[in-house]
Protein backbone atom coordinates (compact mmCIF):
# COMPACT_ATOMS: atom_id res chain seq x y z
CA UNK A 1 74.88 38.19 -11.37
CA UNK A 2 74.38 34.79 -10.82
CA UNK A 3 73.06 35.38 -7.42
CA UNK A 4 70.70 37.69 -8.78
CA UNK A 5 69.48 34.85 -11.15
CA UNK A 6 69.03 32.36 -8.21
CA UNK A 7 66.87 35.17 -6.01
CA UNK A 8 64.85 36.00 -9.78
CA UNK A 9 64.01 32.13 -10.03
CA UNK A 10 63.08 31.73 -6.29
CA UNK A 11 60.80 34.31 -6.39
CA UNK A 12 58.76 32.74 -9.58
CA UNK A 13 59.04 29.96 -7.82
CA UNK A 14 56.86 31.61 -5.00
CA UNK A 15 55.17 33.02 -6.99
CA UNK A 16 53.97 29.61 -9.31
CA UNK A 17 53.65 27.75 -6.06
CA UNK A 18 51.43 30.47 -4.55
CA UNK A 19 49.08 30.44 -7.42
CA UNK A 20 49.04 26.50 -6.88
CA UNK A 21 47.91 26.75 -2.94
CA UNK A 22 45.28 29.27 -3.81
CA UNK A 23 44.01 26.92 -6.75
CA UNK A 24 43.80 24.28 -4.79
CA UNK A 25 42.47 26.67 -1.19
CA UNK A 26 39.69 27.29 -4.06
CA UNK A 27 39.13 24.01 -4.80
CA UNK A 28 38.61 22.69 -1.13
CA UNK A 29 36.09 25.88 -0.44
CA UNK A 30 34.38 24.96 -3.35
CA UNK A 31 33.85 21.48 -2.00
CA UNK A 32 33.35 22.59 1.05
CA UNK A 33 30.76 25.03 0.19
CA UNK A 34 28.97 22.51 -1.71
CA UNK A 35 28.81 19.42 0.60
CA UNK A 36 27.67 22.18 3.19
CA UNK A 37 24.70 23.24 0.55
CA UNK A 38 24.27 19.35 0.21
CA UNK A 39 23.93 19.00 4.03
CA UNK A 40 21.11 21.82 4.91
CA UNK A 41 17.70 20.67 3.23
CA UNK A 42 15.65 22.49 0.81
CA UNK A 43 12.20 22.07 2.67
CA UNK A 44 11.31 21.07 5.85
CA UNK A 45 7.89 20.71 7.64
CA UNK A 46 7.49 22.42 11.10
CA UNK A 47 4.77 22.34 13.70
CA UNK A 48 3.41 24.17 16.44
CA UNK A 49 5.27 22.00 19.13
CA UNK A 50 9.39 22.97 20.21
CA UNK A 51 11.29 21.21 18.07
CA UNK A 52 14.87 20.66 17.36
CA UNK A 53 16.81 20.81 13.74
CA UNK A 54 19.83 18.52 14.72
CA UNK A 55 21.56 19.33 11.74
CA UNK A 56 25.63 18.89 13.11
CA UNK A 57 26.90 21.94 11.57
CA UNK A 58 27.49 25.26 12.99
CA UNK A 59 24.47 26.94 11.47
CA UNK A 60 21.51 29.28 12.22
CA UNK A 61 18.43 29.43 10.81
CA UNK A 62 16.73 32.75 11.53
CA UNK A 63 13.38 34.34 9.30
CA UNK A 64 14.24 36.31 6.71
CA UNK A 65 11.05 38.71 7.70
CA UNK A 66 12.63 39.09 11.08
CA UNK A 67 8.86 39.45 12.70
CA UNK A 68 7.39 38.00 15.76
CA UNK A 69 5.65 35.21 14.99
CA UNK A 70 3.62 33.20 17.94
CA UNK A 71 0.49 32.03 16.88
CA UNK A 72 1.34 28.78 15.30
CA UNK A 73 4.20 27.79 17.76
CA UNK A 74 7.81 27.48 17.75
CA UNK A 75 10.72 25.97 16.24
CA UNK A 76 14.20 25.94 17.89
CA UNK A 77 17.29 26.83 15.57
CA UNK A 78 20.26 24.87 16.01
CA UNK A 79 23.73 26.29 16.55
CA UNK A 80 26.44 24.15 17.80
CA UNK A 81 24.72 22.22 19.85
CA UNK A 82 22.55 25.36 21.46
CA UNK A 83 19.29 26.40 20.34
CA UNK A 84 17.07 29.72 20.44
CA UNK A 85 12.80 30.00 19.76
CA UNK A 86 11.91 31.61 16.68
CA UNK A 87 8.06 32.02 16.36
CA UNK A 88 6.05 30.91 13.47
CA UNK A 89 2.32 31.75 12.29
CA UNK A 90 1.97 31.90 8.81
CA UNK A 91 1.76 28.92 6.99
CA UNK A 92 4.70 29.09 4.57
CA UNK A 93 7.71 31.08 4.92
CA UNK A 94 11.33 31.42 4.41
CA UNK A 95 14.32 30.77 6.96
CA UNK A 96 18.20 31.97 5.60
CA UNK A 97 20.26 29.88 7.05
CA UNK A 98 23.83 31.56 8.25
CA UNK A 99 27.17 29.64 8.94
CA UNK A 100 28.61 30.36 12.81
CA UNK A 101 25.59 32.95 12.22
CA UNK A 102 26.70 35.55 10.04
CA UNK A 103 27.70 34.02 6.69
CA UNK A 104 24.32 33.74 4.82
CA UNK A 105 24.37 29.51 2.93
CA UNK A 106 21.29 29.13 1.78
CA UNK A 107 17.52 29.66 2.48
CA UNK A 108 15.36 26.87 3.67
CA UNK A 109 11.73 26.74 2.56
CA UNK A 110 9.14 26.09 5.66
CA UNK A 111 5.59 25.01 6.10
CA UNK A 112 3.81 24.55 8.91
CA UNK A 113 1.90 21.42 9.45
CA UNK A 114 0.22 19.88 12.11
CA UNK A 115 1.88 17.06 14.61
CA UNK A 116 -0.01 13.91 13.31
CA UNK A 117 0.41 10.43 14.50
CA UNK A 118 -0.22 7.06 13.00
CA UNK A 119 -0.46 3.42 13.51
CA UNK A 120 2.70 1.93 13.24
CA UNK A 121 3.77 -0.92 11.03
CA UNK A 122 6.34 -3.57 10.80
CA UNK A 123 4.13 -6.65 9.48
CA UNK A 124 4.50 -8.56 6.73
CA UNK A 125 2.19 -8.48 4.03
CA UNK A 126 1.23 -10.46 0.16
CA UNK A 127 1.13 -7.60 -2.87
CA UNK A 128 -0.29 -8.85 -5.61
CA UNK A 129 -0.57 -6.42 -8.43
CA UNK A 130 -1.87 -6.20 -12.04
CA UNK A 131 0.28 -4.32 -14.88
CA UNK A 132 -2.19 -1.25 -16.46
CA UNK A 133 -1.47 -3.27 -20.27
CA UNK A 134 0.82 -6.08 -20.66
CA UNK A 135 4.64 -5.58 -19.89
CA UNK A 136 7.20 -6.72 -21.98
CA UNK A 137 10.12 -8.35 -20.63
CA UNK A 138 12.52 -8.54 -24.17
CA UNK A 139 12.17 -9.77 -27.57
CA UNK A 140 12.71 -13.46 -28.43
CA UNK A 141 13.56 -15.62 -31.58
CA UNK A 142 10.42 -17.69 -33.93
CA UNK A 143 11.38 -20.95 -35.79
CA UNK A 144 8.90 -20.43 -38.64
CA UNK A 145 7.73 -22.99 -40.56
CA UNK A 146 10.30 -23.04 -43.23
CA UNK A 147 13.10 -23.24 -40.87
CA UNK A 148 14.06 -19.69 -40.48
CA UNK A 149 14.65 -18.05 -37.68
CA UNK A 150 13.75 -14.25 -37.08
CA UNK A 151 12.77 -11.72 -34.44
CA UNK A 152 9.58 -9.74 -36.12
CA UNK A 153 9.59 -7.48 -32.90
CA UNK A 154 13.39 -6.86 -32.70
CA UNK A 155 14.45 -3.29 -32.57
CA UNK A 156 10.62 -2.07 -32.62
CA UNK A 157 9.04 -3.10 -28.90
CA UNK A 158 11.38 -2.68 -26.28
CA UNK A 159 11.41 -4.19 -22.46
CA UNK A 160 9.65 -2.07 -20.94
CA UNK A 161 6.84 -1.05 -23.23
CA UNK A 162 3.37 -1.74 -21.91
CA UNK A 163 1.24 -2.82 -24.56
CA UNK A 164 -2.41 -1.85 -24.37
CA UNK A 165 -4.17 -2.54 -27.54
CA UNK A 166 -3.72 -4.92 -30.81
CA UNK A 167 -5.49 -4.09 -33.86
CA UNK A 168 -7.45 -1.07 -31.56
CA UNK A 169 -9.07 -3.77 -29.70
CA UNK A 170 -7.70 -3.15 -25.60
CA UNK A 171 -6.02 -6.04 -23.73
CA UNK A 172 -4.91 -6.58 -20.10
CA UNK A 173 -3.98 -10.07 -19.76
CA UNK A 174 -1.20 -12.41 -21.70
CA UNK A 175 -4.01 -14.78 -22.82
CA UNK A 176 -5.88 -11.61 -24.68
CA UNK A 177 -2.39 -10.59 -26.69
CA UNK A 178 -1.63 -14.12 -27.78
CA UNK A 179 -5.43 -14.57 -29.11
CA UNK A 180 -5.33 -11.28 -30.86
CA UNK A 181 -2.14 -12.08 -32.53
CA UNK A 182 -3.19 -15.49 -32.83
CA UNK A 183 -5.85 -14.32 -35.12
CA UNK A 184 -4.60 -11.84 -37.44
CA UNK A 185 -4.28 -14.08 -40.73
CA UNK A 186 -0.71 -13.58 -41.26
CA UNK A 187 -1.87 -9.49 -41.48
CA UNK A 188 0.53 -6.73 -39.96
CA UNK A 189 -0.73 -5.94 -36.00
CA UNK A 190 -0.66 -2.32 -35.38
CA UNK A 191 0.50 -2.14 -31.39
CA UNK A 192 -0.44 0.79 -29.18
CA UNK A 193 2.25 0.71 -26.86
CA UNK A 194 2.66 2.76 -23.49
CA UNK A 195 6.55 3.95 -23.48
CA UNK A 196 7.72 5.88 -20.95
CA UNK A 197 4.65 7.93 -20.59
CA UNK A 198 3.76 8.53 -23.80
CA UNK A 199 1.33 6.59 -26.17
CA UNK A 200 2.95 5.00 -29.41
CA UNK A 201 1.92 2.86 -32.30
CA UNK A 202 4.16 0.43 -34.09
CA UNK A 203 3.49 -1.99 -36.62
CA UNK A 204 4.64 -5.40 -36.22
CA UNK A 205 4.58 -8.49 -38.94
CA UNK A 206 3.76 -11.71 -37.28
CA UNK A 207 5.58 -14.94 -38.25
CA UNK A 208 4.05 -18.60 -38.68
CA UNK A 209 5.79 -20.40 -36.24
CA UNK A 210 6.77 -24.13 -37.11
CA UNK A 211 4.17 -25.11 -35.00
CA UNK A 212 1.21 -23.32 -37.08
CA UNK A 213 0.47 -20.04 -34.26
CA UNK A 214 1.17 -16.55 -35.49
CA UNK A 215 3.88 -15.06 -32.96
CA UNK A 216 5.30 -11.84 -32.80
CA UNK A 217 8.17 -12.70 -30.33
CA UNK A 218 7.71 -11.06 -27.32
CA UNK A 219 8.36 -12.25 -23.24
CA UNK A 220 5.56 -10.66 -21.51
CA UNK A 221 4.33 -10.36 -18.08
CA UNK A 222 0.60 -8.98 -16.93
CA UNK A 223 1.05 -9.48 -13.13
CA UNK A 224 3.51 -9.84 -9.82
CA UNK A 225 3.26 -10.81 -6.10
CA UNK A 226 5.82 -10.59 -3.63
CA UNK A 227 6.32 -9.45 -0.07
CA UNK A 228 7.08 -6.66 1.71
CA UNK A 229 6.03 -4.67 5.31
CA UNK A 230 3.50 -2.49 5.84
CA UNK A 231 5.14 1.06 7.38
CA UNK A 232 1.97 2.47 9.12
CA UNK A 233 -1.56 3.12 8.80
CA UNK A 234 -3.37 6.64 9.81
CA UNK A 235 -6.53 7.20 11.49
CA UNK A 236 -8.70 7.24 8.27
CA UNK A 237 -7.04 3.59 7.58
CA UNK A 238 -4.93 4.70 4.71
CA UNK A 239 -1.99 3.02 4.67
CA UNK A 240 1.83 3.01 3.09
CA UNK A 241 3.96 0.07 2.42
CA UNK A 242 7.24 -0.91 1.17
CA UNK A 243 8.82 2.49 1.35
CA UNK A 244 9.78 1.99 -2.80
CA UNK A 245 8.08 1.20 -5.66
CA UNK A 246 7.37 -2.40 -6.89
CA UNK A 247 9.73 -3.19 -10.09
CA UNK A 248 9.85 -5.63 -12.53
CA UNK A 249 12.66 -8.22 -11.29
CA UNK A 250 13.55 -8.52 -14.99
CA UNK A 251 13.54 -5.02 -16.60
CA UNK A 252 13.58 -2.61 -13.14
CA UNK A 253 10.89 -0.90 -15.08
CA UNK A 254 8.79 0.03 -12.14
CA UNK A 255 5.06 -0.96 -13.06
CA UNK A 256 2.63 0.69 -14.19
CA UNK A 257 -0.82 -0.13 -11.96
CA UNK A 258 -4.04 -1.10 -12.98
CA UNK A 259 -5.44 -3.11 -9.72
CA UNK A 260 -3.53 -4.50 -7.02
CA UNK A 261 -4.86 -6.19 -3.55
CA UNK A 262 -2.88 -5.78 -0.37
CA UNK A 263 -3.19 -9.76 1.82
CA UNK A 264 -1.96 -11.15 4.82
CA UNK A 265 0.98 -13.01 4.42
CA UNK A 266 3.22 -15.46 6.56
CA UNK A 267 6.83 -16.11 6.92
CA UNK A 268 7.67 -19.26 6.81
CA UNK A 269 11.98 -18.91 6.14
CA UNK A 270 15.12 -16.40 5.92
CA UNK A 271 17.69 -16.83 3.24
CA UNK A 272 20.53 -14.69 5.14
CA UNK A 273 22.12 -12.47 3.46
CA UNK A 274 25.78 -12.71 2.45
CA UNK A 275 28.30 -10.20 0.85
CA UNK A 276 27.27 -9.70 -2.96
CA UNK A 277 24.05 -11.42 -2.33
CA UNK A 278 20.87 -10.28 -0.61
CA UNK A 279 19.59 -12.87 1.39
CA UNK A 280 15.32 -12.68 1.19
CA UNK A 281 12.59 -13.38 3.89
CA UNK A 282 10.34 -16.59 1.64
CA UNK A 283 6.74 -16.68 2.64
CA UNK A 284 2.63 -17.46 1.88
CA UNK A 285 0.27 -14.93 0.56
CA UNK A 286 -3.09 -15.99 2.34
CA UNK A 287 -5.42 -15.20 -1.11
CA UNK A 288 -9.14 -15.71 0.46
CA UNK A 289 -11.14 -13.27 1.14
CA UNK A 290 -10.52 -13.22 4.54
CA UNK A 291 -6.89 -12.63 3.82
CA UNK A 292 -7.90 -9.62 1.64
CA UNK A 293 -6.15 -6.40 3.43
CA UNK A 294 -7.24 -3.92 1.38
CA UNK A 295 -6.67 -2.23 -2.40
CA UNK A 296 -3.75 -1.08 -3.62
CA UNK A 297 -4.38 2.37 -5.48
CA UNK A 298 -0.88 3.94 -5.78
CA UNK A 299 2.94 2.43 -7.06
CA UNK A 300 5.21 5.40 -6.36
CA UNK A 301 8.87 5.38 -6.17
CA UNK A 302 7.96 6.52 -2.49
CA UNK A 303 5.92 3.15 -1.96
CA UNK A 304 2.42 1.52 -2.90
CA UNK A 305 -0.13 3.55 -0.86
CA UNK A 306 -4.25 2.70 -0.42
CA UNK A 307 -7.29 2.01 1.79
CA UNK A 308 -7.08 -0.72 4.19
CA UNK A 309 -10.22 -2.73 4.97
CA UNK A 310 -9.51 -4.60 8.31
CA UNK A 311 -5.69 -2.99 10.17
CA UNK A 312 -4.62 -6.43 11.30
CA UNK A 313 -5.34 -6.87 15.24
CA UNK A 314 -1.26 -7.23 15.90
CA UNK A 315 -0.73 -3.00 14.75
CA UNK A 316 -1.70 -1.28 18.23
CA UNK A 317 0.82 1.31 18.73
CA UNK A 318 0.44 4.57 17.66
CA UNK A 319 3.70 7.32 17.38
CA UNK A 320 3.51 10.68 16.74
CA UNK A 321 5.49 11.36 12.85
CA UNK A 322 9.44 12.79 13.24
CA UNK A 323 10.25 15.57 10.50
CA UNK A 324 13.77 15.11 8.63
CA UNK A 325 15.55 17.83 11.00
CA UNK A 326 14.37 15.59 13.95
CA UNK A 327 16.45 12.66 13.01
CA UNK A 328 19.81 12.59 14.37
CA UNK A 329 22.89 10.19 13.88
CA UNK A 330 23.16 7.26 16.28
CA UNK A 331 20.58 4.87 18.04
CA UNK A 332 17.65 3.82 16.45
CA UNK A 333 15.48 1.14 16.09
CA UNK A 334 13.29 -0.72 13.33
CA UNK A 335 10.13 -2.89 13.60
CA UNK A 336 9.87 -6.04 11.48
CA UNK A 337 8.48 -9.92 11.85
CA UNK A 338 11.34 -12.52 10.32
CA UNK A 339 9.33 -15.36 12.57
CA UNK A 340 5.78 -13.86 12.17
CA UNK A 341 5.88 -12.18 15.41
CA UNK A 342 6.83 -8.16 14.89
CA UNK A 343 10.03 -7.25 17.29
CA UNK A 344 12.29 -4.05 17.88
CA UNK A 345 15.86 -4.26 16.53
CA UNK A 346 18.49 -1.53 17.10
CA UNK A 347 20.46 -0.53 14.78
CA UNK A 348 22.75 2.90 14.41
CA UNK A 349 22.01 5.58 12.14
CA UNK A 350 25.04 6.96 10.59
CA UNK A 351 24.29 9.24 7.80
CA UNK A 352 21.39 11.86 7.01
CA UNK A 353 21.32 12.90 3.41
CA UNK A 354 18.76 15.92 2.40
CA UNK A 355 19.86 15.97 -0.47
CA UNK A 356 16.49 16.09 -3.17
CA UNK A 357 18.81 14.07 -5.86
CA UNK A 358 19.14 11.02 -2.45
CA UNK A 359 15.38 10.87 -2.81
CA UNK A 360 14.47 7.26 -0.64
CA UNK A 361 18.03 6.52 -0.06
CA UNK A 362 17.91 9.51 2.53
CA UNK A 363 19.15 7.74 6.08
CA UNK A 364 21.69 5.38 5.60
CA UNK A 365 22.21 3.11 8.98
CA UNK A 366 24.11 -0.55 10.12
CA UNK A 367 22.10 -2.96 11.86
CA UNK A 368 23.40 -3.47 15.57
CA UNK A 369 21.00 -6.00 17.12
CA UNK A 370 23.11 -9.13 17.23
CA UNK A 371 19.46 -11.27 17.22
CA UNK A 372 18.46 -10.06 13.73
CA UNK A 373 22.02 -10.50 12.60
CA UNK A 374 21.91 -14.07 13.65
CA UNK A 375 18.60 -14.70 11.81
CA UNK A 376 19.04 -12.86 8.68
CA UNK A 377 22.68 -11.55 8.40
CA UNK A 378 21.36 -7.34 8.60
CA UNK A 379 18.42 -6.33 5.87
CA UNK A 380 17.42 -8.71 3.46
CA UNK A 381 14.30 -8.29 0.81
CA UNK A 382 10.89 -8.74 2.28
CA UNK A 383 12.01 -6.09 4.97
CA UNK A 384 11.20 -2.79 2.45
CA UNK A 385 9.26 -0.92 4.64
CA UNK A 386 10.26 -1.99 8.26
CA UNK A 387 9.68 1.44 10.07
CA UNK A 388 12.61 2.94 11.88
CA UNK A 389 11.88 4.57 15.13
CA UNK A 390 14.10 7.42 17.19
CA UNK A 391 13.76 8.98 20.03
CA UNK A 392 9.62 7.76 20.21
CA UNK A 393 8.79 9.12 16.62
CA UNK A 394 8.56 7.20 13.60
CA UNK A 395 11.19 8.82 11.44
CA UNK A 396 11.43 6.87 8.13
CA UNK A 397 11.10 3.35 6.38
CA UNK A 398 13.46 0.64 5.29
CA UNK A 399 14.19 0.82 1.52
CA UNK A 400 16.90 -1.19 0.53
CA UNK A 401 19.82 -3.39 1.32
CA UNK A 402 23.93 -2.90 0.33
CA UNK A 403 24.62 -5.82 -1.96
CA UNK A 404 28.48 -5.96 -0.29
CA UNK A 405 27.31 -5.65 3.68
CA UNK A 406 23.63 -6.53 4.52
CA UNK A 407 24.45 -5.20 7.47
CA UNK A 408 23.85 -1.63 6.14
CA UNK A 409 20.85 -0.58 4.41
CA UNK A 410 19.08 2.85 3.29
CA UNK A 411 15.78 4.39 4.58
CA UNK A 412 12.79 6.98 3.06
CA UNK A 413 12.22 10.08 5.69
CA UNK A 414 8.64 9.22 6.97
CA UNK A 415 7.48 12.98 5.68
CA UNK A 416 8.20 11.66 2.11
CA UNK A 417 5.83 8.47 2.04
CA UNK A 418 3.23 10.16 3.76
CA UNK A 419 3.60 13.01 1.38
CA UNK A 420 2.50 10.32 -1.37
CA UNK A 421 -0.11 9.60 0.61
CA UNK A 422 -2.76 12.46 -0.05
């Protein structure tokens, strides 16, 4: 009997532990399945030249239609390591991609486009931009003139907010809101504020502050210049920049444009970077006329994007553009001027993510070239935009730096800036 007992518990036993292996088997297909789905992209671009998706996963990509296709090129499918021609001549259609070729993923959107090249980048350049309204930075405190202290904005602006008109009367510039609050009499100022896209009004009661100025208690800001790197310029001298958009060092509210002016600008020294603090490349915007690059038009999260006037004489080389599926893990290099003179610096890419959610954090890579380690420390800011080159293509931009190792940094896909180019 009691052996009886012992076999009845061993085989719940089994039977419990079973059910925990297959739990957890389900749990590690289910992550597998979705860090595969997180490793094949949505879209891709493809062109009428052979081309390679060096995606390192066991995976086909055949078209769904299963028609020939040869007008428009081909595009080689990637399995292993091997690769076959399928044919393409429409301008949009539909690839399901299969694991080790039979187990249907996913399907991957296509369109055809045709192999462009442009002029490629890596200088330094002054952005100097003005805010479409004035932004706020935060609320503040007013002494008024009996001794009290209060915050008449508190709770009803908020950093952020660009503020376009007082009173219905438009202003653009920090002087124009502290005039028009200035002269309201002591009256309530009606604000039309731009907040996150949408148009608001709020009422705000000035104080008399104990210096005799009506003040509604507000940090503001109505402009910003920094530098960055221009990424490349195409034939109709329309360029892209900075590979992210320009923020507001305060809020990281990323501004909203009204006019900005692209200038030449000079390095003149390299705070290195250092872990937990980005090191920074300090420099002159040249702000004649003759410095004058061209107009900014666009801030994207993508980069700032416009119409260049004079392509400074140092940008001569032209590359031919390198889809997402192109890039591949290892040797690389980027273009960017620490000492005002533009040099090639390898570094190693080490991850591609395709992920849309990654959007300009998209190639992650470690800076190899022991020269631009010794002068900077890896990726520092100023560098936001330095193109990154493989295998003769430009592939992407620099975008930002890791706060703990400036040694690594993150990178746009070329595809996506130009995208925001149009």
């Amino acid at each position: 009997m009691k052996e009886k007992k012992k076999k009845n518990l061993f085989r719940l036993f089994q039977r419990e532990a079973a059910k925990i292996w297959g739990a957890q088997l389900l749990a590690v297909a289910a992550f597998a399945y979705a860090a595969l789905l997180h490793a094949i992209p949505d879209n891709i671009y493809v062109h009428g030249d052979s081309e390679e998706i060096n995606l390192p996963l066991p995976v086909i990509f055949t078209d769904t239609e299963q028609t020939a296709r040869a007008a428009a090129g081909n595009i080689s499918s990637y399995r292993g390591g091997s690769s076959s021609d399928v044919d393409v001549t429409q301008q949009n259609f539909t690839y399901q991609c299969k694991l080790f070729g039979f187990i249907p993923v996913k399907e991957v959107n296509a369109q055809v486009t045709e192999q462009v090249s442009v002029i490629v980048g890596g200088t330094p350049v002054g952005i100097y931009v003005q805010t479409d309204g004035v932004l706020v930075i935060g609320t503040g405190k007013i002494t008024g003139r009996s001794g009290e202290v209060e915050s008449p904005a508190e709770n009803l602006v908020k950093s952020g907010d660009y503020i376009q008109q007082v009173n219905g009367e438009t202003v653009e510039t920090k002087e124009q809101l502290i005039e028009a609050v200035s002269n309201c009499g002591g009256e309530k100022v009606i604000l039309k504020i731009l907040r996150e896209g949408s148009l608001i009004e709020v009422a705000v009661n000035p104080v008399e502050s104990d210096q005799g100025a009506y003040k509604i208690g507000l940090w503001v800001r109505d402009d910003l210049a920094g530098i960055g790197t221009l990424t490349y310029v195409t034939e109709n001298q329309k360029y892209g920049a900075l590979g992210h958009g320009v923020s507001d060092a305060d809020t990281g509210v990323m501004l909203s444009l009204k006019d900005g002016v692209l200038y030449e600008s000079d390095i003149i020294g390299v705070v290195k970077g250092e872990s937990g603090t980005p090191g920074e490349l300090t420099g002159v915007i040249n702000y004649t006329e003759d410095g004058r690059l061209g107009d900014i038009e666009k801030n994207t999260q993508a980069g700032i994007y416009g119409s260049m006037e004079a392509v400074p004489e140092d940008l001569k080389m032209a590359l031919p553009v390198g889809f997402k599926q192109e890039i591949s893990q290892g040797e690389a290099e980027i273009i960017t001027s620490v000492d005002n003179q533009m040099n090639t610096y390898a570094i190693r890419i080490s991850e591609i993510d395709y992920h849309e959610d990654e959007e300009y954090k998209e190639i992650m890579f470690e800076v190899t070239d022991e020269k631009l380690l010794e002068k900077t420390g890896g990726i520092v800011q100023g560098m936001s935009g330095s193109p990154i080159i493989q295998n003769g293509k430009i592939v992407g931009a620099v975008t930002h730096v890791f706060i703990q190792n400036s040694k690594k940094g993150y990178g746009i896909f070329i595809e996506d800036m130009l995208k925001n180019n149009s």
